[in-house]
ModelCIF file with pLDDT and N, C-alpha, C, O atoms, coordinates in Angstrom:
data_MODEL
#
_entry.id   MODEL 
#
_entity.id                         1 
_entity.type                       polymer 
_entity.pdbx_number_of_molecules   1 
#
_entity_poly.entity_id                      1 
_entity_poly.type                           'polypeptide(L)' 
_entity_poly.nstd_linkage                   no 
_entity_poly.nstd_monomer                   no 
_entity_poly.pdbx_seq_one_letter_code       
;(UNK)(UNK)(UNK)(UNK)(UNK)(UNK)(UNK)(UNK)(UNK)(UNK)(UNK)(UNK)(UNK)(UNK)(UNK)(UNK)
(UNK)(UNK)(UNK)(UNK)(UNK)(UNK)(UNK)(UNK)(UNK)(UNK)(UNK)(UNK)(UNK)(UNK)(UNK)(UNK)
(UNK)(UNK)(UNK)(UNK)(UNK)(UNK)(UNK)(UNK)(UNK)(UNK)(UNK)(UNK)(UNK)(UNK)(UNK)
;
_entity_poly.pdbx_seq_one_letter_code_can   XXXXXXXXXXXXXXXXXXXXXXXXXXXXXXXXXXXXXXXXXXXXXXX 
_entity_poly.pdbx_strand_id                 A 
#
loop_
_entity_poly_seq.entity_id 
_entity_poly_seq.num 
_entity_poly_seq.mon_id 
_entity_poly_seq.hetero 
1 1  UNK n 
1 2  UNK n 
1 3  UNK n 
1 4  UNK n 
1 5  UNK n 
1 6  UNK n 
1 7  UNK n 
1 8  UNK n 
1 9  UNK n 
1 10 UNK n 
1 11 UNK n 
1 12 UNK n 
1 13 UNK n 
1 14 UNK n 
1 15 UNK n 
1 16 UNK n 
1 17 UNK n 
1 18 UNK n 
1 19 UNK n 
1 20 UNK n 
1 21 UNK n 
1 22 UNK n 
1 23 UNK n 
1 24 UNK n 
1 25 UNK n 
1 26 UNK n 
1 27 UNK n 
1 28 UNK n 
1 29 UNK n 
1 30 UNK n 
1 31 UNK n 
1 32 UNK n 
1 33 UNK n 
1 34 UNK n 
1 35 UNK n 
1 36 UNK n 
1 37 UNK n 
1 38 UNK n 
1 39 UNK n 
1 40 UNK n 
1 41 UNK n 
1 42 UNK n 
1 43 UNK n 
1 44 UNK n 
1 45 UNK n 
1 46 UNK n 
1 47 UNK n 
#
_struct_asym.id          A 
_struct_asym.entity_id   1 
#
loop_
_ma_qa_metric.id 
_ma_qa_metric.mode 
_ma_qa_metric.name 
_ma_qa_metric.software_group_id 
_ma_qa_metric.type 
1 global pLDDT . pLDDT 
2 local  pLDDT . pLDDT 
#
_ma_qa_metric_global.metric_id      1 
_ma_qa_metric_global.metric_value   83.02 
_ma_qa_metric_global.model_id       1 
_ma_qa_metric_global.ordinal_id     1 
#
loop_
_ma_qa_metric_local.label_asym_id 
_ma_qa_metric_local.label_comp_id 
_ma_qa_metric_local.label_seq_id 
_ma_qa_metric_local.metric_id 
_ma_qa_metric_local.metric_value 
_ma_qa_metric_local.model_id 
_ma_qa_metric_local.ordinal_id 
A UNK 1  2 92.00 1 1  
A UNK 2  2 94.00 1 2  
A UNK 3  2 94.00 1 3  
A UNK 4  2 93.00 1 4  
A UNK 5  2 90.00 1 5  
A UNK 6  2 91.00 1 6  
A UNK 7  2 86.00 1 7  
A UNK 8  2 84.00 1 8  
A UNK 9  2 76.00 1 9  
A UNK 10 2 73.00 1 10 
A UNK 11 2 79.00 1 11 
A UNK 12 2 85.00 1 12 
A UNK 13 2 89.00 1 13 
A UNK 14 2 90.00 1 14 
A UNK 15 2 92.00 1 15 
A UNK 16 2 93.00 1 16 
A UNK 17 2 93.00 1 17 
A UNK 18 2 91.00 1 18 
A UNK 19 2 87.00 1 19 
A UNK 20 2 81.00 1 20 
A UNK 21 2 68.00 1 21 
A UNK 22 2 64.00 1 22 
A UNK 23 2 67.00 1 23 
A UNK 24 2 80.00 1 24 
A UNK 25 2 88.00 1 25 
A UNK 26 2 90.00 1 26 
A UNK 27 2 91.00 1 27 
A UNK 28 2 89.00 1 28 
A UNK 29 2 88.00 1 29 
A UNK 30 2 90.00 1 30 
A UNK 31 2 91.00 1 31 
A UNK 32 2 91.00 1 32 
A UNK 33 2 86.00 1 33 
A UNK 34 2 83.00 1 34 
A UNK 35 2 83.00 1 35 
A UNK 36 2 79.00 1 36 
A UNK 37 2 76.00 1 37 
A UNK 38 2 81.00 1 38 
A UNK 39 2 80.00 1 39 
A UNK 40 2 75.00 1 40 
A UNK 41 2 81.00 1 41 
A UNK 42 2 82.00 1 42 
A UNK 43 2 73.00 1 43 
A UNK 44 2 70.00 1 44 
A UNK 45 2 66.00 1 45 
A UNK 46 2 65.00 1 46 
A UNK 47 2 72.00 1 47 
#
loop_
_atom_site.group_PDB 
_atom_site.id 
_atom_site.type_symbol 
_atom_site.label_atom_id 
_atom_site.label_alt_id 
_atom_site.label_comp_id 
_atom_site.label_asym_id 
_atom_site.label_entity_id 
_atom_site.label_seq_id 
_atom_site.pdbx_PDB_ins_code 
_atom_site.Cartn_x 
_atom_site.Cartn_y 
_atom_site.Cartn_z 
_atom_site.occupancy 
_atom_site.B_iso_or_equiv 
_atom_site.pdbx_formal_charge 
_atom_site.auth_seq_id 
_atom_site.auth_comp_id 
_atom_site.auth_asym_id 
_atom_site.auth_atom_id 
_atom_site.pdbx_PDB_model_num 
ATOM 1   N N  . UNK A 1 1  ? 169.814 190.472 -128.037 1.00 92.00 ? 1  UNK A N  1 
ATOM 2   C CA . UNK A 1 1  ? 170.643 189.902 -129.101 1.00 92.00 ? 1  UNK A CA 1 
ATOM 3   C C  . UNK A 1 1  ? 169.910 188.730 -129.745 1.00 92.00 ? 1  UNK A C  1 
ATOM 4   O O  . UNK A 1 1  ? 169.158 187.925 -129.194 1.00 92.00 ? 1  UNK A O  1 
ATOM 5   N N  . UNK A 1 2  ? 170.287 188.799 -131.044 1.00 94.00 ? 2  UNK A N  1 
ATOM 6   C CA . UNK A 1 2  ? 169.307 187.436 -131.903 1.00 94.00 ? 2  UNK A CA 1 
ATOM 7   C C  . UNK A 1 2  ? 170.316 186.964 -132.953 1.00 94.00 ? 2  UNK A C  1 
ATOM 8   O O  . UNK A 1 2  ? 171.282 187.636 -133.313 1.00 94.00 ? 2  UNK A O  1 
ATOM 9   N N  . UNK A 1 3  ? 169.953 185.556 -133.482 1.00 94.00 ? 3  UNK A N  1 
ATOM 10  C CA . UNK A 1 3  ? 170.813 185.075 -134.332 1.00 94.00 ? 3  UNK A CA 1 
ATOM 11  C C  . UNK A 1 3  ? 170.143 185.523 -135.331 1.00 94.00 ? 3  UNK A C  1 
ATOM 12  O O  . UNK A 1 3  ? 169.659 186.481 -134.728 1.00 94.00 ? 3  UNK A O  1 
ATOM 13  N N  . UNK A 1 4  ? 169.574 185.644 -136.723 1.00 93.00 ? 4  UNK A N  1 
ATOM 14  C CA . UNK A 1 4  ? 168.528 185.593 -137.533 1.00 93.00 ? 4  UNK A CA 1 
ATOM 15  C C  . UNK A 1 4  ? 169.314 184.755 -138.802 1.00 93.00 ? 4  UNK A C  1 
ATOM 16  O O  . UNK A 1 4  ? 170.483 184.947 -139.137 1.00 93.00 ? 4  UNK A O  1 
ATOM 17  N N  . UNK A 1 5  ? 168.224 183.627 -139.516 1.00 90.00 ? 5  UNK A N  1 
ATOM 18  C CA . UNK A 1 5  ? 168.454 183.024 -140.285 1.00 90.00 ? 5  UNK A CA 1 
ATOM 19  C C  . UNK A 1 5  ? 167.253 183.599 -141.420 1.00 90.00 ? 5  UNK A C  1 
ATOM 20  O O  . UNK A 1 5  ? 166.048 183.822 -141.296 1.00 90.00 ? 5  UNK A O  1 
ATOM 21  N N  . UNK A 1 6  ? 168.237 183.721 -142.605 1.00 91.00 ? 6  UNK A N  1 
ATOM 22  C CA . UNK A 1 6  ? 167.185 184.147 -144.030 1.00 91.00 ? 6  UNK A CA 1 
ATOM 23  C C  . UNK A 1 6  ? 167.569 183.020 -144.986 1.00 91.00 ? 6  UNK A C  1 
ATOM 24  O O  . UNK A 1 6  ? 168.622 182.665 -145.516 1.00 91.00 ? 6  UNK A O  1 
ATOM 25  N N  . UNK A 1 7  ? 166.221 182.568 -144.998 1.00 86.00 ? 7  UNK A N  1 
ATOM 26  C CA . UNK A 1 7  ? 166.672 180.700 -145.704 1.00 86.00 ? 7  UNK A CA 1 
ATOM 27  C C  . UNK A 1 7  ? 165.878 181.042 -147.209 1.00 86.00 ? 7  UNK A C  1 
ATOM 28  O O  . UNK A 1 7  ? 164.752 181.540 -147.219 1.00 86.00 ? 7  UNK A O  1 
ATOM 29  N N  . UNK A 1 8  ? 166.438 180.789 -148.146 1.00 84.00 ? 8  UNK A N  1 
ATOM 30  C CA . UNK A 1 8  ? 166.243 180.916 -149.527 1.00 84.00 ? 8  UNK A CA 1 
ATOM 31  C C  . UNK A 1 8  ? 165.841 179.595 -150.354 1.00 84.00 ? 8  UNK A C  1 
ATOM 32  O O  . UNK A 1 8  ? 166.777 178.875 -150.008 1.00 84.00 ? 8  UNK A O  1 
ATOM 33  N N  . UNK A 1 9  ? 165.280 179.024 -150.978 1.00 76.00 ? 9  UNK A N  1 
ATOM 34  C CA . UNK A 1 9  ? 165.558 177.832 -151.643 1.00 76.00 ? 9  UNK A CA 1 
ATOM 35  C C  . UNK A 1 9  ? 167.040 177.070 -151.792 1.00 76.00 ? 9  UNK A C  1 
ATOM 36  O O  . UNK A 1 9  ? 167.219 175.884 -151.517 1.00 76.00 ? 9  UNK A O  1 
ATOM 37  N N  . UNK A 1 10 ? 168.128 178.044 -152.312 1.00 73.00 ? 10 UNK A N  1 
ATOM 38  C CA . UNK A 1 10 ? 168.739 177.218 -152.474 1.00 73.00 ? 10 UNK A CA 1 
ATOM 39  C C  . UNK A 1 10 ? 170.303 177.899 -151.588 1.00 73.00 ? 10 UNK A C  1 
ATOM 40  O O  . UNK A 1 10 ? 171.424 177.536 -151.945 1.00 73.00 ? 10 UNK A O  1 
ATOM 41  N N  . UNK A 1 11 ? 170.113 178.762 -150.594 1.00 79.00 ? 11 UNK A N  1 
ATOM 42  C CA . UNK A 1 11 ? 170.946 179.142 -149.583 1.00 79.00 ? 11 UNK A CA 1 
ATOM 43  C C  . UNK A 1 11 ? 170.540 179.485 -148.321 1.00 79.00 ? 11 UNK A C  1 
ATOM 44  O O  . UNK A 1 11 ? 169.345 179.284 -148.103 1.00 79.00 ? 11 UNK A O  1 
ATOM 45  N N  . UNK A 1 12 ? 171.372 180.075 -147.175 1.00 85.00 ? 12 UNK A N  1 
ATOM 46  C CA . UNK A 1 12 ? 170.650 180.190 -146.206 1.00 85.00 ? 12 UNK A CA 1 
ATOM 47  C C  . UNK A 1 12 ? 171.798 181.357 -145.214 1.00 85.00 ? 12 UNK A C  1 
ATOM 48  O O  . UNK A 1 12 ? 172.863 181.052 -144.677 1.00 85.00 ? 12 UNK A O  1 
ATOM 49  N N  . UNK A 1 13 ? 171.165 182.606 -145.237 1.00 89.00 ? 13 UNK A N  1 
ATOM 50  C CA . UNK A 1 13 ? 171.767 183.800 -144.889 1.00 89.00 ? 13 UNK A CA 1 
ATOM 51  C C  . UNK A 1 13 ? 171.849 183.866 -143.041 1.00 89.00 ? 13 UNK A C  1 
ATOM 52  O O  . UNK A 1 13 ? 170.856 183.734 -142.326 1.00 89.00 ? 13 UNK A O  1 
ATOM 53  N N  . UNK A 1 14 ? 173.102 184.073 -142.590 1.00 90.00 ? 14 UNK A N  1 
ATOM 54  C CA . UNK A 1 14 ? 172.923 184.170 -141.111 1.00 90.00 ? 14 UNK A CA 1 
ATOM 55  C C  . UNK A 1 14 ? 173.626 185.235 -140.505 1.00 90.00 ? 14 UNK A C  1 
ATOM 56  O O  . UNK A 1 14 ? 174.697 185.405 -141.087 1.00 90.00 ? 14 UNK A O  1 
ATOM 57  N N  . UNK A 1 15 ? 173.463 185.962 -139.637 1.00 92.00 ? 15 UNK A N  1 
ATOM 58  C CA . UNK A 1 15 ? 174.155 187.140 -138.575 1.00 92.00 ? 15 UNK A CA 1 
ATOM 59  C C  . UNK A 1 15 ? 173.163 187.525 -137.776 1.00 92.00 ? 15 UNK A C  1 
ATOM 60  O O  . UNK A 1 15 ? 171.934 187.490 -137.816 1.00 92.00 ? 15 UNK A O  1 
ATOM 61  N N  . UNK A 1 16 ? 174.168 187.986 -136.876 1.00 93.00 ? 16 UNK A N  1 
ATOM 62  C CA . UNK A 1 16 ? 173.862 188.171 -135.157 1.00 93.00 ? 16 UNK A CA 1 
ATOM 63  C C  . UNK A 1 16 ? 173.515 189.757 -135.654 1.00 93.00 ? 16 UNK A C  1 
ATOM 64  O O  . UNK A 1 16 ? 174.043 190.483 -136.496 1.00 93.00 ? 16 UNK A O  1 
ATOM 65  N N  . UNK A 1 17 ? 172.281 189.958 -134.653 1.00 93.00 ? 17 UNK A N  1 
ATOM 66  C CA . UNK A 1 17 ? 171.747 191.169 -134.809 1.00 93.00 ? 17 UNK A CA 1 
ATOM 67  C C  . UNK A 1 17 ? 171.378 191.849 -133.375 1.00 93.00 ? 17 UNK A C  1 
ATOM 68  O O  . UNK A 1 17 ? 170.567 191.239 -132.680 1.00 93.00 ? 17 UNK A O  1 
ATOM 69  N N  . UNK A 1 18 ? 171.935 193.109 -132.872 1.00 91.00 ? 18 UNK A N  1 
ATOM 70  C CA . UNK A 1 18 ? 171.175 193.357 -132.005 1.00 91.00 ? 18 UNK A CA 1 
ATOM 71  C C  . UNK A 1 18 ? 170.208 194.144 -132.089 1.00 91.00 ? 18 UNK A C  1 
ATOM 72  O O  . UNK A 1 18 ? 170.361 194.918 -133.033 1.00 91.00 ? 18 UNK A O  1 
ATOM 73  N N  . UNK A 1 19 ? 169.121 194.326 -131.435 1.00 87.00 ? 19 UNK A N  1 
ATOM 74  C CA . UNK A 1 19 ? 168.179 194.901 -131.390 1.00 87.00 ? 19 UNK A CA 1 
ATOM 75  C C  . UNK A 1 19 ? 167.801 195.545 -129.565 1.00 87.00 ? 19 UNK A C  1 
ATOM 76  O O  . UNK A 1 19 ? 167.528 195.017 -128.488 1.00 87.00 ? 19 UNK A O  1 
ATOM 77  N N  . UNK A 1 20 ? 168.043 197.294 -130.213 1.00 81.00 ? 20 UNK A N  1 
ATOM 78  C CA . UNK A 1 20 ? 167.606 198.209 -128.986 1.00 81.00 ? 20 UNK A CA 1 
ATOM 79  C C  . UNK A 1 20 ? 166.573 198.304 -128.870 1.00 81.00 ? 20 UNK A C  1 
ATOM 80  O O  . UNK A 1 20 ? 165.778 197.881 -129.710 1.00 81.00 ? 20 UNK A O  1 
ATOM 81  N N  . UNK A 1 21 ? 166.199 198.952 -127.681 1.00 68.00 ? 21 UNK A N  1 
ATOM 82  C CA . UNK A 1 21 ? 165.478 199.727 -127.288 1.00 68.00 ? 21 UNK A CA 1 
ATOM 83  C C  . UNK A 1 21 ? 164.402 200.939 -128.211 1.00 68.00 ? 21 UNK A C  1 
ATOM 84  O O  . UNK A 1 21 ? 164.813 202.099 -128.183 1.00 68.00 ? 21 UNK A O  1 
ATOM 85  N N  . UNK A 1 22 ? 163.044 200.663 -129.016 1.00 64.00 ? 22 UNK A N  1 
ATOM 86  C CA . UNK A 1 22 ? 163.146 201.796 -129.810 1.00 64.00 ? 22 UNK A CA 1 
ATOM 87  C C  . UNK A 1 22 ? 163.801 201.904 -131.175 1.00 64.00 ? 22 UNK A C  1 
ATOM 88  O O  . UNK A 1 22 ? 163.406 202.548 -132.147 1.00 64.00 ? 22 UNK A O  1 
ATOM 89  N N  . UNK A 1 23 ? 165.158 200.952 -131.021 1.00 67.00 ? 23 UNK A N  1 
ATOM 90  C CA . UNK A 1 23 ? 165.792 201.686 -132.036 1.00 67.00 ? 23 UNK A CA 1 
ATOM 91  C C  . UNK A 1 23 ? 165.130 200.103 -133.579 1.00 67.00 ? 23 UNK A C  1 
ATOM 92  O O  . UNK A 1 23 ? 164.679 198.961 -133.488 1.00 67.00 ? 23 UNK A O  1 
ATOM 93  N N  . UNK A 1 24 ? 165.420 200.891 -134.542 1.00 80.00 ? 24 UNK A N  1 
ATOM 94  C CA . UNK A 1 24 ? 164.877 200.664 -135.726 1.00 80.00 ? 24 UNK A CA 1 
ATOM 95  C C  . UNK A 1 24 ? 166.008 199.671 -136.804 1.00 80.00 ? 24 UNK A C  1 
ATOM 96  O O  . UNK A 1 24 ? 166.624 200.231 -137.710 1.00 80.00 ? 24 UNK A O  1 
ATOM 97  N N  . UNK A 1 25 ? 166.117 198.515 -136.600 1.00 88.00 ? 25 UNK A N  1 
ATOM 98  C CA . UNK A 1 25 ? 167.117 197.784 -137.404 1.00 88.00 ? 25 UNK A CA 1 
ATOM 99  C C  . UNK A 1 25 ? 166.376 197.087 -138.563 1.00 88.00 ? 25 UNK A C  1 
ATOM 100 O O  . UNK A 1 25 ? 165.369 196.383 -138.490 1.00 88.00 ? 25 UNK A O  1 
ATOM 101 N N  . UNK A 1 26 ? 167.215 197.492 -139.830 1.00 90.00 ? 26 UNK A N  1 
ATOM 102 C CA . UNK A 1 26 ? 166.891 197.253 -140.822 1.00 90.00 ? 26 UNK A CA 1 
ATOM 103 C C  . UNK A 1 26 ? 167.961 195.834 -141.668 1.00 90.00 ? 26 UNK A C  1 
ATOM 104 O O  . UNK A 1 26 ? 169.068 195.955 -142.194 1.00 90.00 ? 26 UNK A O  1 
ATOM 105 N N  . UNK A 1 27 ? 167.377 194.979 -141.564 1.00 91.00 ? 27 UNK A N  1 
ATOM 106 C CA . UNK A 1 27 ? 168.009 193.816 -142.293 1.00 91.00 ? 27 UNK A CA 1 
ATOM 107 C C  . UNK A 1 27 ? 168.485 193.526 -143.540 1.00 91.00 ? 27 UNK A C  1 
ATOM 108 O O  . UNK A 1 27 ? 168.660 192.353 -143.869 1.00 91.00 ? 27 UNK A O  1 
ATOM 109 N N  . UNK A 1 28 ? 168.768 194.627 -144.436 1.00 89.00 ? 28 UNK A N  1 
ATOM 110 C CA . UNK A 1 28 ? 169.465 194.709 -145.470 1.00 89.00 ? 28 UNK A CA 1 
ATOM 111 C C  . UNK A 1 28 ? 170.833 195.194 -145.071 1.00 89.00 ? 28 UNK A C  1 
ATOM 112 O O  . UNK A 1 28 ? 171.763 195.150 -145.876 1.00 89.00 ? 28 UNK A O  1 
ATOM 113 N N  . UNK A 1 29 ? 170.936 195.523 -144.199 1.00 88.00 ? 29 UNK A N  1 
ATOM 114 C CA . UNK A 1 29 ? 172.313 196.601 -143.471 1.00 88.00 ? 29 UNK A CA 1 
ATOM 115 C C  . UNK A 1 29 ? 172.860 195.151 -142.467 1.00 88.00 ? 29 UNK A C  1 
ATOM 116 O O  . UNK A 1 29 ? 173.751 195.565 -141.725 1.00 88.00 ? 29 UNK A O  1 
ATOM 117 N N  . UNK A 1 30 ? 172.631 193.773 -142.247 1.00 90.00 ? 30 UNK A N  1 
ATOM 118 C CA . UNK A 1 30 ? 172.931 193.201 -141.559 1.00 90.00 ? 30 UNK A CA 1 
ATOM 119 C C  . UNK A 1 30 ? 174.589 192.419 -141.950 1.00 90.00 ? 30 UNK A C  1 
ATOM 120 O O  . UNK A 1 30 ? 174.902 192.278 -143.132 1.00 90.00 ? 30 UNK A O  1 
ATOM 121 N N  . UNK A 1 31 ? 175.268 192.093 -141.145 1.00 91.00 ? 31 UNK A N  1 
ATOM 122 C CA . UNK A 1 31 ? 176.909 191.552 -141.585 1.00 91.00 ? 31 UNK A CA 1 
ATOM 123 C C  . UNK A 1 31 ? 176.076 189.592 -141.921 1.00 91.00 ? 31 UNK A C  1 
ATOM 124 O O  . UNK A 1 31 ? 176.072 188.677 -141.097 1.00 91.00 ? 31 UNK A O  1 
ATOM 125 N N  . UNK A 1 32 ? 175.577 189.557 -143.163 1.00 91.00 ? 32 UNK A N  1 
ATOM 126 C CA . UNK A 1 32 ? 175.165 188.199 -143.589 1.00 91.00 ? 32 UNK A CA 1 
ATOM 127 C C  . UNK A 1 32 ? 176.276 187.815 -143.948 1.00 91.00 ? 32 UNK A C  1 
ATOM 128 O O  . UNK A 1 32 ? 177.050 188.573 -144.532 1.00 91.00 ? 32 UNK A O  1 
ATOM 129 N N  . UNK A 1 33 ? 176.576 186.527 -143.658 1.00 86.00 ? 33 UNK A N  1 
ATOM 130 C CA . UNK A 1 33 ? 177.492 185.194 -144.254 1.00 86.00 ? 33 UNK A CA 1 
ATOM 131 C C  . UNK A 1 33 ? 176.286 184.330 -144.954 1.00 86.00 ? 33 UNK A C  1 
ATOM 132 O O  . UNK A 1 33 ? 175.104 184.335 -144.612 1.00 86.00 ? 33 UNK A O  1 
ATOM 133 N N  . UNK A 1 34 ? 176.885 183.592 -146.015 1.00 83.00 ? 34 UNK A N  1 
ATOM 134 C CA . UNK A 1 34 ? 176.119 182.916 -146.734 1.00 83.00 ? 34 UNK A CA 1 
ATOM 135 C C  . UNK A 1 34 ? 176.824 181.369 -146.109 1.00 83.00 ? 34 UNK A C  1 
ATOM 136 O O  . UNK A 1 34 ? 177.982 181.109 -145.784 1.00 83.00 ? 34 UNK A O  1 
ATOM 137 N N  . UNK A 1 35 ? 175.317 180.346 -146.111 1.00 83.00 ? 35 UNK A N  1 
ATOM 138 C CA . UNK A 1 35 ? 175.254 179.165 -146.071 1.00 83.00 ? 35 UNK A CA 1 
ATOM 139 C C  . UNK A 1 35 ? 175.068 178.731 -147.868 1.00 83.00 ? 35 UNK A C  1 
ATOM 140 O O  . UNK A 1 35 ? 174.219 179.262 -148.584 1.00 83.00 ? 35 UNK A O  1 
ATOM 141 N N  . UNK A 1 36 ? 176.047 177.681 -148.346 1.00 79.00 ? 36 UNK A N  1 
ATOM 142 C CA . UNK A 1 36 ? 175.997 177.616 -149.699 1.00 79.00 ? 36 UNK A CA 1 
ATOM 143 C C  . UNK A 1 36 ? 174.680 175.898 -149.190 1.00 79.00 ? 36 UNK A C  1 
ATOM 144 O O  . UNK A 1 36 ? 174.554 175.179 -148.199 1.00 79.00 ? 36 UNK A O  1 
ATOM 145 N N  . UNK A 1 37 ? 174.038 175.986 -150.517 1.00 76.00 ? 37 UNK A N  1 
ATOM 146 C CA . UNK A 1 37 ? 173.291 174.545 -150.412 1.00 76.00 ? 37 UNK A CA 1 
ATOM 147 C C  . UNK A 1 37 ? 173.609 173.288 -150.231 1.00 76.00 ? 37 UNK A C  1 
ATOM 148 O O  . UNK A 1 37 ? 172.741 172.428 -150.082 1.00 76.00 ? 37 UNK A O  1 
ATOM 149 N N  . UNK A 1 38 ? 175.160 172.973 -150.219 1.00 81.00 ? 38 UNK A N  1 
ATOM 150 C CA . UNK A 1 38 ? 175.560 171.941 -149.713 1.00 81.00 ? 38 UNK A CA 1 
ATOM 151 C C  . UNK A 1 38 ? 176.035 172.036 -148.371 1.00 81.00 ? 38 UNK A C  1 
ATOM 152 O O  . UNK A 1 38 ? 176.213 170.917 -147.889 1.00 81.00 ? 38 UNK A O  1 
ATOM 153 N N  . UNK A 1 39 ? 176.306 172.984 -147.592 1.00 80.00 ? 39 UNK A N  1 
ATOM 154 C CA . UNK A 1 39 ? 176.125 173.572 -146.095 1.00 80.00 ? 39 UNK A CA 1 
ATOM 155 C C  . UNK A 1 39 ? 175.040 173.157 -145.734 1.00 80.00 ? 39 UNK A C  1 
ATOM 156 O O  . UNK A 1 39 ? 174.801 172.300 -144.883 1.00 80.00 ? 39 UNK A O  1 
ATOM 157 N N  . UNK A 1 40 ? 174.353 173.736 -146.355 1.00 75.00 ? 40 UNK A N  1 
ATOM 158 C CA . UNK A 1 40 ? 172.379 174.015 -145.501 1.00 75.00 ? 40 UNK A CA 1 
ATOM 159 C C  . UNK A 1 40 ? 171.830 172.180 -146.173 1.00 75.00 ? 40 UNK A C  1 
ATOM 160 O O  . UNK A 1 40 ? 171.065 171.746 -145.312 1.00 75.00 ? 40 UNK A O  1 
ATOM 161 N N  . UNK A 1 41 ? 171.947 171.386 -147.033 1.00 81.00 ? 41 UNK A N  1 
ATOM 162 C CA . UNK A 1 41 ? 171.608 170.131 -146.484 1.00 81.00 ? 41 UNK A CA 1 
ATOM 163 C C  . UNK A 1 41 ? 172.902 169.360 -145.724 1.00 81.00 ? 41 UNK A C  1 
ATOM 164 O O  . UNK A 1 41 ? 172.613 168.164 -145.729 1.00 81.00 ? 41 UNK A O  1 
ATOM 165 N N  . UNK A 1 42 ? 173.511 169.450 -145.422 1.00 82.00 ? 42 UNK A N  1 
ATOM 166 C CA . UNK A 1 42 ? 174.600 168.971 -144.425 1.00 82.00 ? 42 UNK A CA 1 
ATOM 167 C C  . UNK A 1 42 ? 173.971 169.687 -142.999 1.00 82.00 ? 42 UNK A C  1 
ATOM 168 O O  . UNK A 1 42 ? 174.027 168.904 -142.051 1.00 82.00 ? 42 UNK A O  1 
ATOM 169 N N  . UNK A 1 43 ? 173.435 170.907 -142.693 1.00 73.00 ? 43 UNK A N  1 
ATOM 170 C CA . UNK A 1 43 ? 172.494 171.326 -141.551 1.00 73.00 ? 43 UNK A CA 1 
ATOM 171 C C  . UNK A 1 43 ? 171.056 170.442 -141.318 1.00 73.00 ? 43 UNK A C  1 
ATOM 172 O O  . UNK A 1 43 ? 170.309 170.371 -140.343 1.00 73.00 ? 43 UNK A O  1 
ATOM 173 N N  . UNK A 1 44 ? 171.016 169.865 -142.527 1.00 70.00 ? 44 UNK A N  1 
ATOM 174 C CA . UNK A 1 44 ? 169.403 169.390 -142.476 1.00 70.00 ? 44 UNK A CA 1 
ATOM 175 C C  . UNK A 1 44 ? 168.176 170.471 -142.649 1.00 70.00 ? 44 UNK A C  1 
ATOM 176 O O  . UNK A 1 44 ? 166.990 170.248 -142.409 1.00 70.00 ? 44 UNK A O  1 
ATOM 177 N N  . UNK A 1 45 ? 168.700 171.577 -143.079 1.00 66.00 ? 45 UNK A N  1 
ATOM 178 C CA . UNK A 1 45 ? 167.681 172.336 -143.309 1.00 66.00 ? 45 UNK A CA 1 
ATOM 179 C C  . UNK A 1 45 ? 167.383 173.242 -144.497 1.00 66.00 ? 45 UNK A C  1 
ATOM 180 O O  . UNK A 1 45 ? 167.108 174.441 -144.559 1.00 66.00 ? 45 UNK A O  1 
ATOM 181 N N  . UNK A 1 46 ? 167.570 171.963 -145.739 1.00 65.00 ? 46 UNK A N  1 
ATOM 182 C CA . UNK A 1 46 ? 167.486 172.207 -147.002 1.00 65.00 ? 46 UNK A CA 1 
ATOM 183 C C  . UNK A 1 46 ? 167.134 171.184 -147.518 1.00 65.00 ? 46 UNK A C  1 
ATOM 184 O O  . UNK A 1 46 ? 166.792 170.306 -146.726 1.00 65.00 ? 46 UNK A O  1 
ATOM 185 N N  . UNK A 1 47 ? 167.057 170.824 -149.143 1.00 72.00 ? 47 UNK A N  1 
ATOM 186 C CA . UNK A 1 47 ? 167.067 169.839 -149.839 1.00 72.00 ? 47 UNK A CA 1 
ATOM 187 C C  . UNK A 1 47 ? 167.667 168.524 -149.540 1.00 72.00 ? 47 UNK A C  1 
ATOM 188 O O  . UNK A 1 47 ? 167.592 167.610 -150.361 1.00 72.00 ? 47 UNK A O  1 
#
C-alpha cells in the first residue's frame, strides 16, 4: 500500500494506491482528491 502525491505548481493530487503482485496500476484510474494552493502552502509544500 502507498500514499502517492502528484504535486503541480499550483495544486497537489493525493490517493492511496495499492499495488500487487505483477499486477499493473495505472495512475490516471487513481480515486485523486485535490489539494487546492492554499491547502498545499498551509502544508508547506507549495508557494
Amino acid at each position: 500500500r502507498y500514499f502517492v502525491q502528484r504535486r503541480l505548481p499550483d495544486r497537489l493530487y493525493e490517493a492511496p494506491v495499492v499495488a500487487g503482485g505483477e499486477q499493473s496500476v495505472d495512475l490516471t484510474a487513481a480515486p485523486w482528491s485535490v489539494v487546492e494552493l492554499d491547502q498545499l502552502v498551509r502544508k508547506g509544500g507549495g508557494p
